[in-house]
PDB file of N, CA and C in Angstrom:
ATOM      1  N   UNK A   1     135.841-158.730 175.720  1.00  0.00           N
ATOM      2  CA  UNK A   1     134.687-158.584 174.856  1.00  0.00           C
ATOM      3  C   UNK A   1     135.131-157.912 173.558  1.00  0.00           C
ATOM      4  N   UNK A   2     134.825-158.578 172.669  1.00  0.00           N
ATOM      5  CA  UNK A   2     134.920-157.826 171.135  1.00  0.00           C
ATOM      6  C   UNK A   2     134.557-156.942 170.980  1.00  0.00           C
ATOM      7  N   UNK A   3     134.624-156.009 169.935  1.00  0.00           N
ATOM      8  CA  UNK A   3     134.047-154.993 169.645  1.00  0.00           C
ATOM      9  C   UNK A   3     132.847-155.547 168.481  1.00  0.00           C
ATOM     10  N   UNK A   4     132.221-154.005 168.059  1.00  0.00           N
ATOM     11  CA  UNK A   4     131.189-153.915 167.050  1.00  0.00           C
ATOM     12  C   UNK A   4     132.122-154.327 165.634  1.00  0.00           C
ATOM     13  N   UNK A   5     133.285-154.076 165.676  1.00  0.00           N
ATOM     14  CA  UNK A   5     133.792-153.715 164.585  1.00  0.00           C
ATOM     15  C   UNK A   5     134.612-155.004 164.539  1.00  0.00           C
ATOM     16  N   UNK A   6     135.020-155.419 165.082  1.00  0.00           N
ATOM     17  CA  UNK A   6     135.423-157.022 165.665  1.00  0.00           C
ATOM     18  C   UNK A   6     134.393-157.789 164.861  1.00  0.00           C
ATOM     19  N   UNK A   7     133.324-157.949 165.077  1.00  0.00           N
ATOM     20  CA  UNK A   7     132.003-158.532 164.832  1.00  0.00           C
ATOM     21  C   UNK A   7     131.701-158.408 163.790  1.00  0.00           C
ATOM     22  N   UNK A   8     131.876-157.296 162.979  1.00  0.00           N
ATOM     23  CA  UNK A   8     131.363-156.905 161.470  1.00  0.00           C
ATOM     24  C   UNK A   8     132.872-157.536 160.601  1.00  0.00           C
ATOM     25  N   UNK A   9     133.904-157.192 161.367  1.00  0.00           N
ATOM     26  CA  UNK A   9     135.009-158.155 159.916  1.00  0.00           C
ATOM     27  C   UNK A   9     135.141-159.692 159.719  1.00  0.00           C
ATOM     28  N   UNK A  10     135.031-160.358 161.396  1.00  0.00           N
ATOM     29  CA  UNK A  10     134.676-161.458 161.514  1.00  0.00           C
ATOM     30  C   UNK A  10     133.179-162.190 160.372  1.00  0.00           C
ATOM     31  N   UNK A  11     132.625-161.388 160.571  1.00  0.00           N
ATOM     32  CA  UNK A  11     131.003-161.849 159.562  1.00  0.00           C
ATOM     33  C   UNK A  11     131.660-161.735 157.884  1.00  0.00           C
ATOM     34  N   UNK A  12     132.461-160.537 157.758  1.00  0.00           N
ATOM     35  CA  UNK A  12     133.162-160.528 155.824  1.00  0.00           C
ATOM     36  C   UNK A  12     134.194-161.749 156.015  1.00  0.00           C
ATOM     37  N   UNK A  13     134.576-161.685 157.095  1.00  0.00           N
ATOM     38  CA  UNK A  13     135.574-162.843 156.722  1.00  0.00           C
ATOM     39  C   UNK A  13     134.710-164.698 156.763  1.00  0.00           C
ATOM     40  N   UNK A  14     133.602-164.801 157.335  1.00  0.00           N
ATOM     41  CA  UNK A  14     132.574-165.770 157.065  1.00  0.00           C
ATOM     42  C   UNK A  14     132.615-165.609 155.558  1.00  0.00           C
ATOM     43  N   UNK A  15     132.167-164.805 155.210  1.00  0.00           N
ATOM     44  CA  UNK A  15     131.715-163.811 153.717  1.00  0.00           C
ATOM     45  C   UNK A  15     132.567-164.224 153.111  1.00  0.00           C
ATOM     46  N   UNK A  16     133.979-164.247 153.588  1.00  0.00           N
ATOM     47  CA  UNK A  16     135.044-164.687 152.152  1.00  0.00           C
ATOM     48  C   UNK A  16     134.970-166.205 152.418  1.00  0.00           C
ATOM     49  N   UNK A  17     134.792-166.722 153.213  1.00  0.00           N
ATOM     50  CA  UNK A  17     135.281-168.122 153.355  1.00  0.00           C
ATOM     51  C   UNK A  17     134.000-169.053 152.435  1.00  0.00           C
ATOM     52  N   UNK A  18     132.704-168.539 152.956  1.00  0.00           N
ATOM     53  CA  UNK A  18     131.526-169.217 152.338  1.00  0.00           C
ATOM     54  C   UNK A  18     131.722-169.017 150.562  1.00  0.00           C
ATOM     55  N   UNK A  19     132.083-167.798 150.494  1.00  0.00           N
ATOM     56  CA  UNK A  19     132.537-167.855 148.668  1.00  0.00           C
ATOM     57  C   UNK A  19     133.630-169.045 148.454  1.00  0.00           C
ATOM     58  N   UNK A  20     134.753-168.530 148.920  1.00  0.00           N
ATOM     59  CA  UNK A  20     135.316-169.918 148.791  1.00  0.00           C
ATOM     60  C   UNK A  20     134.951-171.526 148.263  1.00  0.00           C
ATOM     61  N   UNK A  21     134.197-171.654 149.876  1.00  0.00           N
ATOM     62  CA  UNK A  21     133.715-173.273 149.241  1.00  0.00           C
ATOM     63  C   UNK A  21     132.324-172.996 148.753  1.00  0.00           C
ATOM     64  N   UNK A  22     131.637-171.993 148.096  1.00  0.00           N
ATOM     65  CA  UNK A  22     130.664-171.701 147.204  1.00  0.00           C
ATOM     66  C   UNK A  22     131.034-172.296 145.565  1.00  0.00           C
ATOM     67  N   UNK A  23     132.442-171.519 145.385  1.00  0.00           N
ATOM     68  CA  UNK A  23     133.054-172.039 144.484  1.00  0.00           C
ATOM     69  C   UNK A  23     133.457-173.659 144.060  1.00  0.00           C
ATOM     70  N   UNK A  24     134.309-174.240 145.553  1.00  0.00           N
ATOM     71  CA  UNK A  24     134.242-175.622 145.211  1.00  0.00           C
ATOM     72  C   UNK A  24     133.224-176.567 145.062  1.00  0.00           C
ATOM     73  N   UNK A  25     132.208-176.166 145.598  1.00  0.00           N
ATOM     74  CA  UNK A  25     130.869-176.581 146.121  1.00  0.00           C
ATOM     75  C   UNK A  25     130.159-176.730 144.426  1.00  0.00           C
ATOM     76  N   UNK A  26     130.215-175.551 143.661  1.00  0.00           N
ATOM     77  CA  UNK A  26     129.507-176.281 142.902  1.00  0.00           C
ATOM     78  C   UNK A  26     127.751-174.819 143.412  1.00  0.00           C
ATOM     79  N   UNK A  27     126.492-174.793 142.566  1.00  0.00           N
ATOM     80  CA  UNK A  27     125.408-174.057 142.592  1.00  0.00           C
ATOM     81  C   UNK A  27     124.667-174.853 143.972  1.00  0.00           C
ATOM     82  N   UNK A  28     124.362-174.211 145.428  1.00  0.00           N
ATOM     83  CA  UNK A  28     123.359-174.961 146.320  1.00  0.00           C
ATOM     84  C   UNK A  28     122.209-173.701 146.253  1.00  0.00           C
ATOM     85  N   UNK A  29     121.062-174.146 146.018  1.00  0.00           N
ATOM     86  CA  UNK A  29     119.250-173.684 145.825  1.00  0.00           C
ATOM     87  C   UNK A  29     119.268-172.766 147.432  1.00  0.00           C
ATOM     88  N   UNK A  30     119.796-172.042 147.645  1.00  0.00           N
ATOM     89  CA  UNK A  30     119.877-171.788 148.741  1.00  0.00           C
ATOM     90  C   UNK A  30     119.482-170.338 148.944  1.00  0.00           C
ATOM     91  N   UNK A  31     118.085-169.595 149.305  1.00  0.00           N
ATOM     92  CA  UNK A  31     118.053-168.442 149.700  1.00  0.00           C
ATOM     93  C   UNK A  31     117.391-167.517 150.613  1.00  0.00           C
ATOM     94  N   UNK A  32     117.916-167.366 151.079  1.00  0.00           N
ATOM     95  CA  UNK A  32     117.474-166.969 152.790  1.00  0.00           C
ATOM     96  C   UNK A  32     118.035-165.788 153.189  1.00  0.00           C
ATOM     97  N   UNK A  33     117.338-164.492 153.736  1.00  0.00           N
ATOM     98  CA  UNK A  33     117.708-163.867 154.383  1.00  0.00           C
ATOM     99  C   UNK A  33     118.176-164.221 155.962  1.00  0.00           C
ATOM    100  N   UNK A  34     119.183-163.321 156.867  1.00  0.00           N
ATOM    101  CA  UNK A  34     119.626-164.024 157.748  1.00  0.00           C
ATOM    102  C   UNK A  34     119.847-162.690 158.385  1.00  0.00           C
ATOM    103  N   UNK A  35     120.466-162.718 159.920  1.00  0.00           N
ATOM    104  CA  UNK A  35     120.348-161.974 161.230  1.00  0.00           C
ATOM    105  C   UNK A  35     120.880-162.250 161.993  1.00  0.00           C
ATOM    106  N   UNK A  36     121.925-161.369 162.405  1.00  0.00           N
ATOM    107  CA  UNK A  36     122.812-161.755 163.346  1.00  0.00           C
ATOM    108  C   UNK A  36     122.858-161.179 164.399  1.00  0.00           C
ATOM    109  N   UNK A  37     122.807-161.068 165.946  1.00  0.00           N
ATOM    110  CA  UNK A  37     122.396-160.701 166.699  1.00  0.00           C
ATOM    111  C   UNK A  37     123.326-160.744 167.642  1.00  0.00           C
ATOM    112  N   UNK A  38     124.236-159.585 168.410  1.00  0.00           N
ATOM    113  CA  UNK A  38     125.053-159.739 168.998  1.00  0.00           C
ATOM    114  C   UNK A  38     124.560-159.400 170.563  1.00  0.00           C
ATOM    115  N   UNK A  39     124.427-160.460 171.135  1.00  0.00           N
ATOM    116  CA  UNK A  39     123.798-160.015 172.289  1.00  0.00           C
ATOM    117  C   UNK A  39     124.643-159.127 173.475  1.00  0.00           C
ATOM    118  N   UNK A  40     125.893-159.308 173.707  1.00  0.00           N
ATOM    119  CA  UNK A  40     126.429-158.507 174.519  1.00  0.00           C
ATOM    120  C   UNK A  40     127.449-157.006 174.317  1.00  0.00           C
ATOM    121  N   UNK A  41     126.673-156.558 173.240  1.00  0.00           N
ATOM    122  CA  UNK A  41     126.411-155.411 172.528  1.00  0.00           C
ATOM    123  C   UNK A  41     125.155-154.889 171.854  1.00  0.00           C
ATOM    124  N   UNK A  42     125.209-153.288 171.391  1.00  0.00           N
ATOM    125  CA  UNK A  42     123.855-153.405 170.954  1.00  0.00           C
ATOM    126  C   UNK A  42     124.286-152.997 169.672  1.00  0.00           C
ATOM    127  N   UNK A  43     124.371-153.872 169.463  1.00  0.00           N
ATOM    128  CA  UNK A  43     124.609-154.485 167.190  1.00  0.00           C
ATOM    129  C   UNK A  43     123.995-155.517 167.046  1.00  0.00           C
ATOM    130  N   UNK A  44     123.475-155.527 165.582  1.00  0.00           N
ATOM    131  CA  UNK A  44     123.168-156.421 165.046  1.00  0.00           C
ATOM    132  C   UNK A  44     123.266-156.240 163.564  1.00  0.00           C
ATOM    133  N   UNK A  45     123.358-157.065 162.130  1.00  0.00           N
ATOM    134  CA  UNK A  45     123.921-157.229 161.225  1.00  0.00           C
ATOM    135  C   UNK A  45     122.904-157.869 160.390  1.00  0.00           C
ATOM    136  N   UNK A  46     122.100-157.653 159.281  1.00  0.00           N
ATOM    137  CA  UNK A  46     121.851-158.590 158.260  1.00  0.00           C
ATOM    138  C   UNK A  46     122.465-158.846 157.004  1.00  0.00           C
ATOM    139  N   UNK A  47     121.898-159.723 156.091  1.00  0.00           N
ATOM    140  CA  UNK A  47     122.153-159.793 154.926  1.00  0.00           C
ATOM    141  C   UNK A  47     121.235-161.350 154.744  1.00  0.00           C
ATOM    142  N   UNK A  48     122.066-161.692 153.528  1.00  0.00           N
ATOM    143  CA  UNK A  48     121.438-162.974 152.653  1.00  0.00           C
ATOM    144  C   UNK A  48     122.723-163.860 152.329  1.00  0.00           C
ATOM    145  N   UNK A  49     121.648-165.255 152.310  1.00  0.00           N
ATOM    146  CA  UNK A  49     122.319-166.328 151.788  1.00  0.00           C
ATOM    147  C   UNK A  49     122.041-166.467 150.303  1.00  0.00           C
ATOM    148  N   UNK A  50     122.752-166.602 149.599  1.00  0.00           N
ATOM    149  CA  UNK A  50     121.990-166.667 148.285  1.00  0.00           C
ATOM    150  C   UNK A  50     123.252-167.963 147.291  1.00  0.00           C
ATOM    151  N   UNK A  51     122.722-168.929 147.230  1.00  0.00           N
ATOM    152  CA  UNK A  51     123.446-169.608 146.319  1.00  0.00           C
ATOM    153  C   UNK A  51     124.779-170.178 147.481  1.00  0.00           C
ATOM    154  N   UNK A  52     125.224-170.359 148.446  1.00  0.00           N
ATOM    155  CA  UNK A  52     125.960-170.388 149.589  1.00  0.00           C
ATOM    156  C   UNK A  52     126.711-169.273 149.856  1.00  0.00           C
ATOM    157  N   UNK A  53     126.528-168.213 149.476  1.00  0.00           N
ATOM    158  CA  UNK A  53     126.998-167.093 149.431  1.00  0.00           C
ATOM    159  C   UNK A  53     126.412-165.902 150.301  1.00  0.00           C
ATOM    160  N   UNK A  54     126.821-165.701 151.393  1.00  0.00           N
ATOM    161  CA  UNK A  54     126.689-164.678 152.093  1.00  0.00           C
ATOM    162  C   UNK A  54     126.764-163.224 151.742  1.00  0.00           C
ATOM    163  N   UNK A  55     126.010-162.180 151.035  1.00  0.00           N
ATOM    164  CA  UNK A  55     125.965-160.988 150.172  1.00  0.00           C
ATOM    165  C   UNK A  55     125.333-160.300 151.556  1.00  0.00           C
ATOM    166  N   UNK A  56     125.839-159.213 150.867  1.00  0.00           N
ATOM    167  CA  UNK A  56     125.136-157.609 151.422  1.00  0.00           C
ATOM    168  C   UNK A  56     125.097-157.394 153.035  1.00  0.00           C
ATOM    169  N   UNK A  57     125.975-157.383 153.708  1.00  0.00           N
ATOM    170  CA  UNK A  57     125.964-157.617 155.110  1.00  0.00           C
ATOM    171  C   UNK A  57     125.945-155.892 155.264  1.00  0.00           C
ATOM    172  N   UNK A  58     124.967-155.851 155.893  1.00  0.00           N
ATOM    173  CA  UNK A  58     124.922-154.646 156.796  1.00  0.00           C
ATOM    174  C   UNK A  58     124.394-154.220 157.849  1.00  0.00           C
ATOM    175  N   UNK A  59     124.729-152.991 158.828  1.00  0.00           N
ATOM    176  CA  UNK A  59     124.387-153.299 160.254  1.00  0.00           C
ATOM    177  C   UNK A  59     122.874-153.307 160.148  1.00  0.00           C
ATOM    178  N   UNK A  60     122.545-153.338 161.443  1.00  0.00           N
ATOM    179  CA  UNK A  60     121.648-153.633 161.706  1.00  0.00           C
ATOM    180  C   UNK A  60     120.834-154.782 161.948  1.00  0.00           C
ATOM    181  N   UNK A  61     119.395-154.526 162.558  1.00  0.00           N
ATOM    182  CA  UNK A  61     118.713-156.227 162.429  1.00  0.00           C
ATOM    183  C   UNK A  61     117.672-155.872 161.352  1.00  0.00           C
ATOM    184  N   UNK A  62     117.234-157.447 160.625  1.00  0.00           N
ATOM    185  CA  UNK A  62     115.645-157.819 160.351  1.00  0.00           C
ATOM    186  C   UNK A  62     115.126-158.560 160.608  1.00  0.00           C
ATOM    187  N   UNK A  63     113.984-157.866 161.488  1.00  0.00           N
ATOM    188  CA  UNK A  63     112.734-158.629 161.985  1.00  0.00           C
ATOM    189  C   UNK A  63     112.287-159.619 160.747  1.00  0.00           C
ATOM    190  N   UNK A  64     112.328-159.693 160.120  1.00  0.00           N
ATOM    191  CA  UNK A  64     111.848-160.991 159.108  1.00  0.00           C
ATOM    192  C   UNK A  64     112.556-161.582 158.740  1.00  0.00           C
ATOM    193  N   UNK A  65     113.899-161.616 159.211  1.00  0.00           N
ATOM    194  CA  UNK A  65     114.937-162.849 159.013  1.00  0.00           C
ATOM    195  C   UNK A  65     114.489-164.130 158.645  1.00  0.00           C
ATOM    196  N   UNK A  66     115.189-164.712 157.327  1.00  0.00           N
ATOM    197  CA  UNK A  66     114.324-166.154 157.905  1.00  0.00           C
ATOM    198  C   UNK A  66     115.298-167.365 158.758  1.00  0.00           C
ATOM    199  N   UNK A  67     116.503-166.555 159.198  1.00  0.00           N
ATOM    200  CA  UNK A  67     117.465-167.390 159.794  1.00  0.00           C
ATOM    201  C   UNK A  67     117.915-166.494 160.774  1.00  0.00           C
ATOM    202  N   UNK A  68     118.010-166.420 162.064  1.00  0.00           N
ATOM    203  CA  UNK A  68     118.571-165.613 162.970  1.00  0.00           C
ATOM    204  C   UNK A  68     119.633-166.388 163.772  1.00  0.00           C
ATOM    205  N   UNK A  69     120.687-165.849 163.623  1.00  0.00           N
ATOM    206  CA  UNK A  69     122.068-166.057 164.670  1.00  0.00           C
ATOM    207  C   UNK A  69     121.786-165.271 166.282  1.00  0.00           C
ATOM    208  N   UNK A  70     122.332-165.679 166.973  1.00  0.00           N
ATOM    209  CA  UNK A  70     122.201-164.790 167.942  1.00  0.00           C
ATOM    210  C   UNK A  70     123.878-165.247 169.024  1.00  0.00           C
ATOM    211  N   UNK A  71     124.470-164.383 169.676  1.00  0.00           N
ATOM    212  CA  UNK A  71     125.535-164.908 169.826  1.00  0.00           C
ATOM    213  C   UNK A  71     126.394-163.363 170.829  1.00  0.00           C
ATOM    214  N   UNK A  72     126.679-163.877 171.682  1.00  0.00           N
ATOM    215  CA  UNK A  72     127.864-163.107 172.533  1.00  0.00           C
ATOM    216  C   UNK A  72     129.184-162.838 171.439  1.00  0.00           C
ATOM    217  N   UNK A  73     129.620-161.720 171.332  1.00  0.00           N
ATOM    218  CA  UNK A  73     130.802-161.134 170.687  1.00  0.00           C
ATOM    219  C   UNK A  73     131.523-162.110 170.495  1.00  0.00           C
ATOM    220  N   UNK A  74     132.382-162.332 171.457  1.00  0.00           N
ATOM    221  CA  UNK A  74     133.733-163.428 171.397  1.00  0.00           C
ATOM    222  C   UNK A  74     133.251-164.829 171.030  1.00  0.00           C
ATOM    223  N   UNK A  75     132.021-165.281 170.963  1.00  0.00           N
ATOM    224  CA  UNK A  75     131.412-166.410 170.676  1.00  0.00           C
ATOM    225  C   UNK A  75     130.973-166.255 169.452  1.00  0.00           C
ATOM    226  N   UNK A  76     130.826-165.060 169.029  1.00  0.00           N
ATOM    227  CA  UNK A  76     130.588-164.846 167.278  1.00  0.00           C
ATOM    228  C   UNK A  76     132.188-165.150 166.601  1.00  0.00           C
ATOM    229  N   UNK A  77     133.011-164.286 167.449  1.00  0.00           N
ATOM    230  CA  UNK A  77     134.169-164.354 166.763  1.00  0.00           C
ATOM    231  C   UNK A  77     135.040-165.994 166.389  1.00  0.00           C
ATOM    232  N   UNK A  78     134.987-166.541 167.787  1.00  0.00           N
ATOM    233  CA  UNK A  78     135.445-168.036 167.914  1.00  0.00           C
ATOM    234  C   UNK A  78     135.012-168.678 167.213  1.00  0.00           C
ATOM    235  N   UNK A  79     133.127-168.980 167.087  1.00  0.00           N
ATOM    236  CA  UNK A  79     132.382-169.367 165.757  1.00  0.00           C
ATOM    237  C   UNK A  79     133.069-169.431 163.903  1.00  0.00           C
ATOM    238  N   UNK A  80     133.633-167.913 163.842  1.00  0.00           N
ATOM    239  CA  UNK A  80     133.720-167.336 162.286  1.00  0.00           C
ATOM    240  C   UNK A  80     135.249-168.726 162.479  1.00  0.00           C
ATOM    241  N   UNK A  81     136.174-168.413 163.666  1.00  0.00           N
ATOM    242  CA  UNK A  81     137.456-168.516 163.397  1.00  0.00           C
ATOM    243  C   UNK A  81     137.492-170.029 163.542  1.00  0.00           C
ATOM    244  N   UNK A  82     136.993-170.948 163.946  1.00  0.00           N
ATOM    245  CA  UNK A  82     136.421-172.069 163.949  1.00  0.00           C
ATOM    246  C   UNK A  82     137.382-172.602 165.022  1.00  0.00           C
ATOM    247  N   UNK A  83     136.810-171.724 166.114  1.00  0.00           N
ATOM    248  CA  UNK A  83     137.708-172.224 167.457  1.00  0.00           C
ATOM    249  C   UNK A  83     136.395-172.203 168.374  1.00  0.00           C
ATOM    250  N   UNK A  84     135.678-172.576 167.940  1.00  0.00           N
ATOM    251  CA  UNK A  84     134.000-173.021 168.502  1.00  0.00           C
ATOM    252  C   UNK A  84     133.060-173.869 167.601  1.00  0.00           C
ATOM    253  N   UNK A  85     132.817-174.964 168.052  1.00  0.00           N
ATOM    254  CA  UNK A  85     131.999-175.879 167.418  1.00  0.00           C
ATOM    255  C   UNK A  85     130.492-175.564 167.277  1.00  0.00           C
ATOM    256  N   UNK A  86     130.020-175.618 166.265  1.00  0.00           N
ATOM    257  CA  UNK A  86     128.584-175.046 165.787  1.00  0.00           C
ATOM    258  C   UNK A  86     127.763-175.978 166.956  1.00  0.00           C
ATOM    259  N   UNK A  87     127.963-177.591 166.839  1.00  0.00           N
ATOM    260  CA  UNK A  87     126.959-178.369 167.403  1.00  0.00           C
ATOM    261  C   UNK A  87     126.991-178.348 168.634  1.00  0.00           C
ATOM    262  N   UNK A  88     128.229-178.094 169.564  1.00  0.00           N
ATOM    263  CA  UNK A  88     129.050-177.840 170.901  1.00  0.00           C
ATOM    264  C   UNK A  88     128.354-176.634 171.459  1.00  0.00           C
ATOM    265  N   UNK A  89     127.959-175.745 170.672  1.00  0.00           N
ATOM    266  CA  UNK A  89     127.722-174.168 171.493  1.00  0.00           C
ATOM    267  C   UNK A  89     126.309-174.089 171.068  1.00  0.00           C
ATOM    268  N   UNK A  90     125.682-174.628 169.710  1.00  0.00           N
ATOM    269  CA  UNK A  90     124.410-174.486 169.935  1.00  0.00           C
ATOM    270  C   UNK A  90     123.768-176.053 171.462  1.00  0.00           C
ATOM    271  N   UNK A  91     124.472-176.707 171.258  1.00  0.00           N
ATOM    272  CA  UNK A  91     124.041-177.859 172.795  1.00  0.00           C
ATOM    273  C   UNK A  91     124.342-176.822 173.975  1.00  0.00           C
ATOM    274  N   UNK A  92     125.188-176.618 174.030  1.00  0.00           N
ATOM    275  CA  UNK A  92     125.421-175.704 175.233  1.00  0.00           C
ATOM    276  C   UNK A  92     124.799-174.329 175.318  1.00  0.00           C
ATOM    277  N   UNK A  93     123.955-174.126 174.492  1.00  0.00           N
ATOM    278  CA  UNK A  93     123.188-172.647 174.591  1.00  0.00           C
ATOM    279  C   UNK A  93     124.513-171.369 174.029  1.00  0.00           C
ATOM    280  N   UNK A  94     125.419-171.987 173.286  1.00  0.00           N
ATOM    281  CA  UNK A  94     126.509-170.478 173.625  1.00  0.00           C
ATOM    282  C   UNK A  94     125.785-169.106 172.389  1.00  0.00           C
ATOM    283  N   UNK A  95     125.017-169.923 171.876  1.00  0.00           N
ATOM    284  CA  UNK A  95     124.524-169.722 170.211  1.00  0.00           C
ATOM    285  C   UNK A  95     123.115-169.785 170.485  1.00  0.00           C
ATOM    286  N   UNK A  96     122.618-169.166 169.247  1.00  0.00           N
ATOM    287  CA  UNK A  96     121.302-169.805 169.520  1.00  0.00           C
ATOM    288  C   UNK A  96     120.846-169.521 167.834  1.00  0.00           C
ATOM    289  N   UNK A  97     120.237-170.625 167.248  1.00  0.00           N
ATOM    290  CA  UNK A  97     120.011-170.534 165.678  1.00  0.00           C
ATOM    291  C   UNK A  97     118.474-170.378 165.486  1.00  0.00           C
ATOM    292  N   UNK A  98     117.810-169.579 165.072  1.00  0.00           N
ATOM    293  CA  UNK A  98     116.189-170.232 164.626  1.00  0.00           C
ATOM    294  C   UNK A  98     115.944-169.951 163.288  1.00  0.00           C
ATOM    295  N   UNK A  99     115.775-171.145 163.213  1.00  0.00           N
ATOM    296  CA  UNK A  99     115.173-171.218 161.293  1.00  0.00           C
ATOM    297  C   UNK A  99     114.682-172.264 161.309  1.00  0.00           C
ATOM    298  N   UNK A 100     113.900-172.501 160.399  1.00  0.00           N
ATOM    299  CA  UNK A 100     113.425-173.584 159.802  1.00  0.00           C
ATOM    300  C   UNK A 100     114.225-174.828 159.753  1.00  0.00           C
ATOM    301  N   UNK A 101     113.561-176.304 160.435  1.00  0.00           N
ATOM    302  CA  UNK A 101     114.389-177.209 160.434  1.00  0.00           C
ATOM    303  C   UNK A 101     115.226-177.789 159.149  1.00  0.00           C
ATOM    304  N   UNK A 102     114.738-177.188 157.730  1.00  0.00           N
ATOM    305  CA  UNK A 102     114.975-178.126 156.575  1.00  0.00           C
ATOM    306  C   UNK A 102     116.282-176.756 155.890  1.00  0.00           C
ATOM    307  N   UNK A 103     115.883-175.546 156.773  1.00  0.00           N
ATOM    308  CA  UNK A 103     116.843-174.775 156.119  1.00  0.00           C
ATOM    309  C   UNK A 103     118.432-174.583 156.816  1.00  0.00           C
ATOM    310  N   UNK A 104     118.237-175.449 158.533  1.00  0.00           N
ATOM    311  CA  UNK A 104     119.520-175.758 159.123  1.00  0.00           C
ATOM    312  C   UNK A 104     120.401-177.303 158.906  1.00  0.00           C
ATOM    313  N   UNK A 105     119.576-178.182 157.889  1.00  0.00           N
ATOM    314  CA  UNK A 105     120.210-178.461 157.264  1.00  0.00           C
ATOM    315  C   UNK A 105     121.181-177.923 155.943  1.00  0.00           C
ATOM    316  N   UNK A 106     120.069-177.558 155.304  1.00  0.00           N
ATOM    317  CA  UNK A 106     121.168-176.835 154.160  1.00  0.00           C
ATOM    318  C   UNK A 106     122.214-176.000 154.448  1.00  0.00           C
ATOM    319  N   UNK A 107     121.946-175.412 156.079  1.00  0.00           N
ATOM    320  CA  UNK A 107     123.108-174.292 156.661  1.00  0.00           C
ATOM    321  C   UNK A 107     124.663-175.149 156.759  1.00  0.00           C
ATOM    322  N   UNK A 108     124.247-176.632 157.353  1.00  0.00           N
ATOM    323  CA  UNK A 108     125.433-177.173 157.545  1.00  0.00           C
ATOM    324  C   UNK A 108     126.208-178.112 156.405  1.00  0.00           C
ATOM    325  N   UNK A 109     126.055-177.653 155.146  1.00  0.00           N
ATOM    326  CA  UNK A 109     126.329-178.040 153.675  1.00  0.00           C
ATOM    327  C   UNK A 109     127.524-176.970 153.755  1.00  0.00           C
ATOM    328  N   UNK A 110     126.895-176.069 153.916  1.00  0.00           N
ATOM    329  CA  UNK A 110     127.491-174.598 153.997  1.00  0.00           C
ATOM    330  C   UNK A 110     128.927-174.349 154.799  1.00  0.00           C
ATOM    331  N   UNK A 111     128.672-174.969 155.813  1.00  0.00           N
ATOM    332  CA  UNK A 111     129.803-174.855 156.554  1.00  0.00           C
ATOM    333  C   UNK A 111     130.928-175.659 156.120  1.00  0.00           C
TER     334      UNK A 111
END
């Protein structure tokens, strides 16, 4: 099992990667607060999407997320490191996403 701290560099390193292809990508209309939810710990993490850009990550949860992650440690981590398939683990329950159907499209632009 990962740690808390496992979990929080894994999410900056999402953080650097989404800048990345933010950059190649070009401006996406994209802004959403988001929530990450580590279920087999008691952490959890927000911040925002803004422009494909993942900003301001800090612990904790928000209840008004408009995108919530939810996810076992090592299944967060495998996720970031892309040694877990988004469509594979949300079919298989490993994940669990809730947002708005028109805004999990724009999520997978993102990826």
């Amino acid at each position: 099992m990962a740690t808390v701290d496992d979990c929080r560099q894994a999410l900056h390193a999402l953080a650097a990667r989404l800048e990345r292809n933010a950059e190649a990508r070009g401006k996406l209309d994209f802004e959403r607060t988001l929530a990450c939810r580590v279920t087999d710990l008691p952490a959890a993490f927000h911040g925002r999407l803004s422009d494909g850009r993942l900003l301001d990550i800090a612990d904790g949860d928000d209840p008004k997320a408009k995108i919530v992650l939810s996810a076992a440690s090592d299944d967060l981590i495998a996720l970031v490191e892309g040694r877990l398939d988004v469509t594979r683990a949300l079919a298989s329950r490993q994940i669990s996403i809730k947002a708005n159907p028109f805004d999990l499209l724009k999520l997978r632009k993102l990826l």
